[in-house]
PDB file of N, CA and C in Angstrom:
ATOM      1  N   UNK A   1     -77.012 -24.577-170.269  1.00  0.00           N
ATOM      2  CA  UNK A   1     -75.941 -24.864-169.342  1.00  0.00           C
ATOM      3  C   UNK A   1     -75.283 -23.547-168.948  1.00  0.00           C
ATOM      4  N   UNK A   2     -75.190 -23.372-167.795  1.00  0.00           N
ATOM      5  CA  UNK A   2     -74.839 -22.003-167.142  1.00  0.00           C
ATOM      6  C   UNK A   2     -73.185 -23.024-166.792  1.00  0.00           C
ATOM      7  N   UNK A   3     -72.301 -21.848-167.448  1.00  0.00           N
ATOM      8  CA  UNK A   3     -70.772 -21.813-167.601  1.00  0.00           C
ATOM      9  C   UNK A   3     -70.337 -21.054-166.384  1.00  0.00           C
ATOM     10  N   UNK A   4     -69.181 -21.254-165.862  1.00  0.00           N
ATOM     11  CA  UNK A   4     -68.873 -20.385-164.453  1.00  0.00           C
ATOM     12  C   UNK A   4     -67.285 -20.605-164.740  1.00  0.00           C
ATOM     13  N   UNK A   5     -66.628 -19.401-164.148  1.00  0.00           N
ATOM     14  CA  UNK A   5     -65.247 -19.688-163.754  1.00  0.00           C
ATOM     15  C   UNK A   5     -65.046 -19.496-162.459  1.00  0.00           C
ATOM     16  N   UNK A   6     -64.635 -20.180-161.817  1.00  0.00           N
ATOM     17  CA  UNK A   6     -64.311 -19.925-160.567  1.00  0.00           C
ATOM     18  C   UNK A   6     -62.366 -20.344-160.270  1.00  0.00           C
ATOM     19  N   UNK A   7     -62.287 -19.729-158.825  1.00  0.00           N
ATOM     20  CA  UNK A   7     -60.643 -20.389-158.115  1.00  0.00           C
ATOM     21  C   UNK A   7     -61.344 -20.955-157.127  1.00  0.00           C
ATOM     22  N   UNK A   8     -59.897 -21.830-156.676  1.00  0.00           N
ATOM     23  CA  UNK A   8     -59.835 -22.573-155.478  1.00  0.00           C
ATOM     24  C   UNK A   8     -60.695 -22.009-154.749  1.00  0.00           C
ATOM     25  N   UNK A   9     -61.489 -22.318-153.483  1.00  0.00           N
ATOM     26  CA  UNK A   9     -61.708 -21.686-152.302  1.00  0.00           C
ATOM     27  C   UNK A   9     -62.840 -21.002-152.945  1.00  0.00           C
ATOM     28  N   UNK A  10     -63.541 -20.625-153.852  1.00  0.00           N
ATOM     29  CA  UNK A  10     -64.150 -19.763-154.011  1.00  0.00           C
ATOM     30  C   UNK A  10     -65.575 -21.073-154.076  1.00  0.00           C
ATOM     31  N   UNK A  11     -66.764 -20.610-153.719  1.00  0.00           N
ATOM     32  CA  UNK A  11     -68.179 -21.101-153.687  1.00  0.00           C
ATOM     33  C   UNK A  11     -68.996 -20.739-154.685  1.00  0.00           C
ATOM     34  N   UNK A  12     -69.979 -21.951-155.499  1.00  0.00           N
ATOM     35  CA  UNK A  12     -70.958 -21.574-155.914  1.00  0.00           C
ATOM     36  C   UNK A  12     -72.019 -21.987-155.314  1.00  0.00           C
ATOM     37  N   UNK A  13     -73.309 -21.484-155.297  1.00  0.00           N
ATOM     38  CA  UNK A  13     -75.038 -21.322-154.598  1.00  0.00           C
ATOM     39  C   UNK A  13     -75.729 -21.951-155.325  1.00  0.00           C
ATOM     40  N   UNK A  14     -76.267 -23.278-155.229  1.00  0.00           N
ATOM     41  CA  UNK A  14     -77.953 -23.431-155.742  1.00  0.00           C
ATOM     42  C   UNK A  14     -79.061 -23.383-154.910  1.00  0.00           C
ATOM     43  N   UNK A  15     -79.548 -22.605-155.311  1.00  0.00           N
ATOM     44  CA  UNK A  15     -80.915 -22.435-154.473  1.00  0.00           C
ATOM     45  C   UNK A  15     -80.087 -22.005-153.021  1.00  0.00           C
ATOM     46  N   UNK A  16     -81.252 -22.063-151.590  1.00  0.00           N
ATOM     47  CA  UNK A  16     -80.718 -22.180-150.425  1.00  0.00           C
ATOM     48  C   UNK A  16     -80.266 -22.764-149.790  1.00  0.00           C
ATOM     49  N   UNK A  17     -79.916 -24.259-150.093  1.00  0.00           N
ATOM     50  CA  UNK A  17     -79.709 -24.772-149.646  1.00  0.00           C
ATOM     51  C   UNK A  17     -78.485 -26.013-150.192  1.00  0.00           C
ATOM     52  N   UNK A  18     -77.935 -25.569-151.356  1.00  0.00           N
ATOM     53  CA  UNK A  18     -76.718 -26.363-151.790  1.00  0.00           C
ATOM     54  C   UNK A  18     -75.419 -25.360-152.226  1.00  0.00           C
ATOM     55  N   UNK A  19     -74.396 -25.799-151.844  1.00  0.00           N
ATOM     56  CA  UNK A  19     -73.289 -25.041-152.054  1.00  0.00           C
ATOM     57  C   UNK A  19     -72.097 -26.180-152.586  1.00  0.00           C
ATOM     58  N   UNK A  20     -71.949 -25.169-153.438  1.00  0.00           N
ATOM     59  CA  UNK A  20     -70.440 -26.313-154.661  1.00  0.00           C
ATOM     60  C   UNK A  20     -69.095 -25.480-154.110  1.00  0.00           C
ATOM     61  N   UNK A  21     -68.109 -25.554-153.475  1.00  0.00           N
ATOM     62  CA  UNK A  21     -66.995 -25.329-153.141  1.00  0.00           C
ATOM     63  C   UNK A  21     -65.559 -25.689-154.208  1.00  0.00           C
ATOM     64  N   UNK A  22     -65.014 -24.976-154.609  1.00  0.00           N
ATOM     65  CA  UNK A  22     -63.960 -25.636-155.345  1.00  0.00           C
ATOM     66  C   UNK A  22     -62.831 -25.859-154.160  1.00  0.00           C
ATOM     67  N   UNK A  23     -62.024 -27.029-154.055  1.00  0.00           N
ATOM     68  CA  UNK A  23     -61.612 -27.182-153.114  1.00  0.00           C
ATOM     69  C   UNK A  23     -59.755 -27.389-153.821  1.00  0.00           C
ATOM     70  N   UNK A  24     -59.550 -28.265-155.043  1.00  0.00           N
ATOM     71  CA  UNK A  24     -58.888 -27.863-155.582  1.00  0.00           C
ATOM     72  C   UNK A  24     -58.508 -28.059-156.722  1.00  0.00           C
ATOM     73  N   UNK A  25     -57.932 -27.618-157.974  1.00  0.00           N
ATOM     74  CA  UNK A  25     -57.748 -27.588-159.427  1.00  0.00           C
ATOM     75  C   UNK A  25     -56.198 -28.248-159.692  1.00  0.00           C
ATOM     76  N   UNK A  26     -55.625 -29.019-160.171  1.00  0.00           N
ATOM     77  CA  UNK A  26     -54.828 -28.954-160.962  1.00  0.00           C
ATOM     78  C   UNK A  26     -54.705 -30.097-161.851  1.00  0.00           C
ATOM     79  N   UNK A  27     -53.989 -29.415-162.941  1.00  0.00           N
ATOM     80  CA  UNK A  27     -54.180 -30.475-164.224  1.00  0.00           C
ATOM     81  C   UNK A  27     -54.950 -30.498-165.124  1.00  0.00           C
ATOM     82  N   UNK A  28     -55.831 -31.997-165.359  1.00  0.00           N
ATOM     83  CA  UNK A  28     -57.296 -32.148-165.408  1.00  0.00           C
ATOM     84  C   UNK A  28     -58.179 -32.309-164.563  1.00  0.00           C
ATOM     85  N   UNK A  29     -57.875 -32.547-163.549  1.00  0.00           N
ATOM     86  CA  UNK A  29     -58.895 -32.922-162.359  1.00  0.00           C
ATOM     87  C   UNK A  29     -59.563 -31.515-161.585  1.00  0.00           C
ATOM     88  N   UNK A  30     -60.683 -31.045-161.141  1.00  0.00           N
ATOM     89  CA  UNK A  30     -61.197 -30.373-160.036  1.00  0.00           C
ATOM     90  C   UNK A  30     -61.845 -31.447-158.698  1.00  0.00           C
ATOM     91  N   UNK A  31     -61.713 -30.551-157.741  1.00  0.00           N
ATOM     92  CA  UNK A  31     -61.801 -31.642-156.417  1.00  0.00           C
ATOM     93  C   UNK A  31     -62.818 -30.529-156.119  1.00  0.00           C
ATOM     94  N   UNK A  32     -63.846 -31.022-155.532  1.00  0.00           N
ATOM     95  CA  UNK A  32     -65.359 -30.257-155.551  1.00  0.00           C
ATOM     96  C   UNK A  32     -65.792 -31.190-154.142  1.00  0.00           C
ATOM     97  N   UNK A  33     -66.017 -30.027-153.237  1.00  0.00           N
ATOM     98  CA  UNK A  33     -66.816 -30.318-152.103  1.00  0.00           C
ATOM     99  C   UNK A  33     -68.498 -29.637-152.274  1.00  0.00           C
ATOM    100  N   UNK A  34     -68.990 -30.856-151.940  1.00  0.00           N
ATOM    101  CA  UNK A  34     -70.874 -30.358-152.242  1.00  0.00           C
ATOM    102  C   UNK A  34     -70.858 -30.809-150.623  1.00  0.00           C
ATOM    103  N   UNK A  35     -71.993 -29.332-150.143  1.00  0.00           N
ATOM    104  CA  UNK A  35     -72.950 -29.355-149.001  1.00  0.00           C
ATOM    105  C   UNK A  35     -74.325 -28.916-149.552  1.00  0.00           C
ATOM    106  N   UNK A  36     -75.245 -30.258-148.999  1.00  0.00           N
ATOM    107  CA  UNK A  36     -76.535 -30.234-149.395  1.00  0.00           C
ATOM    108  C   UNK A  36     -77.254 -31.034-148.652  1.00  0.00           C
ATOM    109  N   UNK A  37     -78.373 -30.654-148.122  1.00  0.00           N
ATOM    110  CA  UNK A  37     -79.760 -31.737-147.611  1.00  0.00           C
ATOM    111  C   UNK A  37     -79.265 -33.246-147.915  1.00  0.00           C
ATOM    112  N   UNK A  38     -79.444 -33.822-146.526  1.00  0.00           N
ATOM    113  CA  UNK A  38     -79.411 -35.417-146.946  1.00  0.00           C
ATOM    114  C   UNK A  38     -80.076 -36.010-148.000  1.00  0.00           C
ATOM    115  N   UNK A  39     -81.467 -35.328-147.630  1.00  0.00           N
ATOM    116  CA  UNK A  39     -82.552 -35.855-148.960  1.00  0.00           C
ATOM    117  C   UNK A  39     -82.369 -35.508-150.567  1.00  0.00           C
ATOM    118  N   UNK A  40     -80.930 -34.754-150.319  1.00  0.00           N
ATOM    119  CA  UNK A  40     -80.960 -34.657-151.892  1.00  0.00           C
ATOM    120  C   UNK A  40     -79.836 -35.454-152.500  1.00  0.00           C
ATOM    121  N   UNK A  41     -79.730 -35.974-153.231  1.00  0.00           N
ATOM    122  CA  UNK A  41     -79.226 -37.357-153.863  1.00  0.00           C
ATOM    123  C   UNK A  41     -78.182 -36.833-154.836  1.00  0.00           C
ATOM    124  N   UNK A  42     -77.330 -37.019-154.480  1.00  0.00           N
ATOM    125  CA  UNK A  42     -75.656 -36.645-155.279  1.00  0.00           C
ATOM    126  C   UNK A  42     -74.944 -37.957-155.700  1.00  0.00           C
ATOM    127  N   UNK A  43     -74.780 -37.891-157.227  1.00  0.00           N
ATOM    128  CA  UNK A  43     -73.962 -39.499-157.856  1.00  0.00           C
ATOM    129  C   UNK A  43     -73.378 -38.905-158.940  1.00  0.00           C
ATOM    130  N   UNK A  44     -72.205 -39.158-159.393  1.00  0.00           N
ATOM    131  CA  UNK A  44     -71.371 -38.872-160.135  1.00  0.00           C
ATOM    132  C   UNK A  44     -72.063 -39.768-161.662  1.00  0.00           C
ATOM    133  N   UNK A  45     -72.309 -39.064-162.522  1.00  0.00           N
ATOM    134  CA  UNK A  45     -73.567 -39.120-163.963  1.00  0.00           C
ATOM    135  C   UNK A  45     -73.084 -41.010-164.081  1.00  0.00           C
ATOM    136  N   UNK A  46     -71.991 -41.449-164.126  1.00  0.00           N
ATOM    137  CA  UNK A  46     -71.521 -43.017-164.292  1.00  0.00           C
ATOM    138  C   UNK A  46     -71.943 -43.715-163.849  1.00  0.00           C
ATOM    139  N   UNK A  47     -72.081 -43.476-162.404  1.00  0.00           N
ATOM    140  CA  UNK A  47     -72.583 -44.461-161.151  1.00  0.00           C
ATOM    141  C   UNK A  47     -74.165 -44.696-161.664  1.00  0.00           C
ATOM    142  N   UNK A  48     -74.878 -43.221-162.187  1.00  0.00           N
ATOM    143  CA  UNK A  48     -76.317 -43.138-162.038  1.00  0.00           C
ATOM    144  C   UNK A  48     -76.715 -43.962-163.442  1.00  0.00           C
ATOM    145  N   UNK A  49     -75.783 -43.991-164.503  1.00  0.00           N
ATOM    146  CA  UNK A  49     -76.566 -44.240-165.736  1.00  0.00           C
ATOM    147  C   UNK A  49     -75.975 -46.184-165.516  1.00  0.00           C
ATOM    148  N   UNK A  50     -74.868 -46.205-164.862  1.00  0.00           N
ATOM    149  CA  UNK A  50     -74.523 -47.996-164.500  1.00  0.00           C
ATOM    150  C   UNK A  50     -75.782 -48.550-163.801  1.00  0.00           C
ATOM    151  N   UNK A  51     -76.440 -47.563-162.248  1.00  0.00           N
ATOM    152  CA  UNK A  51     -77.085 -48.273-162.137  1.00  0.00           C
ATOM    153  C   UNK A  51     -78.723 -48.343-162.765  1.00  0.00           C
ATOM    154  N   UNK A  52     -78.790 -47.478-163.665  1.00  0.00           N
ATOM    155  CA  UNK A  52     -80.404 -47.681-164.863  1.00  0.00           C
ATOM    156  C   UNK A  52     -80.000 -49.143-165.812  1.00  0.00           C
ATOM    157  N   UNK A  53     -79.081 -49.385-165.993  1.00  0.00           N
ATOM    158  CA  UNK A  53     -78.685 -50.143-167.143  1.00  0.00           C
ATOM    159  C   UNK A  53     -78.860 -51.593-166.017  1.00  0.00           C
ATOM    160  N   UNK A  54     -78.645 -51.809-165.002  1.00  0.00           N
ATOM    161  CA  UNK A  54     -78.561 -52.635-164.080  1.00  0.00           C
ATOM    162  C   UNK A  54     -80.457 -52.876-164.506  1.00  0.00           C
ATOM    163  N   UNK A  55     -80.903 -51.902-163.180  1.00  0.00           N
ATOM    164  CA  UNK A  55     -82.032 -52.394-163.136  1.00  0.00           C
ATOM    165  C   UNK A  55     -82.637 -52.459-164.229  1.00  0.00           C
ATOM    166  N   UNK A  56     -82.259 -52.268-165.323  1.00  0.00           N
ATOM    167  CA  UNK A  56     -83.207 -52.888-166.994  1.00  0.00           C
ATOM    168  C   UNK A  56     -82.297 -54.028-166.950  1.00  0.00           C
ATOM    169  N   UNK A  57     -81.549 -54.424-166.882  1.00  0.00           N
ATOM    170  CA  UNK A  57     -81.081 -56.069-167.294  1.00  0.00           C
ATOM    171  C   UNK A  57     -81.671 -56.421-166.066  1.00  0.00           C
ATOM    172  N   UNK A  58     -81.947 -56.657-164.877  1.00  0.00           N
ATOM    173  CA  UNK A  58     -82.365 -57.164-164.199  1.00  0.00           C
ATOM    174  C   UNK A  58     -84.138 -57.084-164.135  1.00  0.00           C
ATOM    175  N   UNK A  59     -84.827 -56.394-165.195  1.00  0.00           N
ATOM    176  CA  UNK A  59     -86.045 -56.776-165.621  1.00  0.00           C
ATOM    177  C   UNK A  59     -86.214 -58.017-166.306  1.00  0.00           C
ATOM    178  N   UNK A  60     -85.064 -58.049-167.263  1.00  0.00           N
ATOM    179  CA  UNK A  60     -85.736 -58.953-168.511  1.00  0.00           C
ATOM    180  C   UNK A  60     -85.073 -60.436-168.296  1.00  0.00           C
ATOM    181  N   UNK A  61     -84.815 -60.586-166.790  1.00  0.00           N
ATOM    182  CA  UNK A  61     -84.196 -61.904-166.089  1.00  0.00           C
ATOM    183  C   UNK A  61     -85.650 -62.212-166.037  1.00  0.00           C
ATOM    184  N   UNK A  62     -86.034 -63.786-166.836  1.00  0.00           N
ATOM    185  CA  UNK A  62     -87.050 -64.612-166.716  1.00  0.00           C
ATOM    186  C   UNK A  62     -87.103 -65.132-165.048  1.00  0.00           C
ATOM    187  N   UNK A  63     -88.529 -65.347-164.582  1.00  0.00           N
ATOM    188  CA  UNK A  63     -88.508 -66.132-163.322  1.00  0.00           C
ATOM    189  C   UNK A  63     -87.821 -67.362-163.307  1.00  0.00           C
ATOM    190  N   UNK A  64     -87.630 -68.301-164.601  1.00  0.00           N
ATOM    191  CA  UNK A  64     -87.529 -69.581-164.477  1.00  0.00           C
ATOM    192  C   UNK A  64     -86.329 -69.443-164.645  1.00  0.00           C
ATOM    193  N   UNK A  65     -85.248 -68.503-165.424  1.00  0.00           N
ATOM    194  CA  UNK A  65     -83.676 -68.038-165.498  1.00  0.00           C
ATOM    195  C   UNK A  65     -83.229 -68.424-163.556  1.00  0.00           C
ATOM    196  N   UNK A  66     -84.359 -66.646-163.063  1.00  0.00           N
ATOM    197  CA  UNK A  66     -83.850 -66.792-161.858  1.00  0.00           C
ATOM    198  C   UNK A  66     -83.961 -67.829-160.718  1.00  0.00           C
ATOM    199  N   UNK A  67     -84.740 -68.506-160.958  1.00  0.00           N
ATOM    200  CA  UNK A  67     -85.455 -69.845-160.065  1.00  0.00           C
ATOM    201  C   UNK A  67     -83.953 -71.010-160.750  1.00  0.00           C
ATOM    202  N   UNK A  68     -83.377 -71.189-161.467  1.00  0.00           N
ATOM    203  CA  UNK A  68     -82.399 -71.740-162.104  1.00  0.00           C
ATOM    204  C   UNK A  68     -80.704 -71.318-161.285  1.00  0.00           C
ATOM    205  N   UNK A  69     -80.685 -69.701-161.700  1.00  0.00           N
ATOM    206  CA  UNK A  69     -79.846 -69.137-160.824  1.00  0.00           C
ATOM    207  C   UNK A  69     -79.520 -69.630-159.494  1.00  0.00           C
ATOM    208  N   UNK A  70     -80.823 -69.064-158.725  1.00  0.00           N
ATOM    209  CA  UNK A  70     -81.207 -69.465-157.450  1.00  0.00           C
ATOM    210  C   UNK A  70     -80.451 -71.125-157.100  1.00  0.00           C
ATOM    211  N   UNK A  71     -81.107 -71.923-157.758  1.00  0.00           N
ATOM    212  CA  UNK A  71     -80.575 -73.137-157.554  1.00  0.00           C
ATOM    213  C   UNK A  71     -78.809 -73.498-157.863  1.00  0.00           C
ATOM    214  N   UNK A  72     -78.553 -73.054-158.762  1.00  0.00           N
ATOM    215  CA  UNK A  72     -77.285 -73.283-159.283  1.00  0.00           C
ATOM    216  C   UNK A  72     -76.450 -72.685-157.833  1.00  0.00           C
ATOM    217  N   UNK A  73     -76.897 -71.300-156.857  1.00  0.00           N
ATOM    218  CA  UNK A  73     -76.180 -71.102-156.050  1.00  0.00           C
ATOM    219  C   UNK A  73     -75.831 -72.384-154.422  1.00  0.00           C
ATOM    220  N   UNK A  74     -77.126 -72.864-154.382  1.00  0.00           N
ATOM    221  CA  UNK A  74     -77.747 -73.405-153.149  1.00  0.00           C
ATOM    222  C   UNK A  74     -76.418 -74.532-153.188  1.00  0.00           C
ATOM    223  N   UNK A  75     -76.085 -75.106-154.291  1.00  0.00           N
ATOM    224  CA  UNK A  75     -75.130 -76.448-154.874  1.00  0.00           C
ATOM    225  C   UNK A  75     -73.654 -76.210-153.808  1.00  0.00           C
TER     226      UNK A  75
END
């Protein structure tokens, strides 16, 4: 893990094509502006590990659970 200090206003570089901006600090919080390629996929680590945990519970939903589901909504 590469450690950095930075201020407000000041930029960090990945690669050519992504830039981390500190936009602003106080407290506990940092407010962080990212510019990067559409195609590259930015999610805050919570969002990403909520939705793995999703799509594994939504594996081990039996067809006949969801065919049940299904019906229980149609009512």
């Amino acid at each position: 893990m590469l450690v950095v200090r930075r201020r407000a206003g000041e930029v960090l570089l990945i690669g050519a094509d992504i830039q981390i901006e500190l936009l602003e600090i106080g407290g506990t919080q940092v407010k962080l502006g990212i510019t990067a390629p559409k195609e590259v996929v930015i999610l805050r680590k919570e969002v990403h590990i909520t939705r793995r945990q999703n799509e594994a519970a939504s594996r081990e939903i039996s067809s006949l659970e969801l065919a049940r589901l299904a019906e229980q909504f149609r009512k």
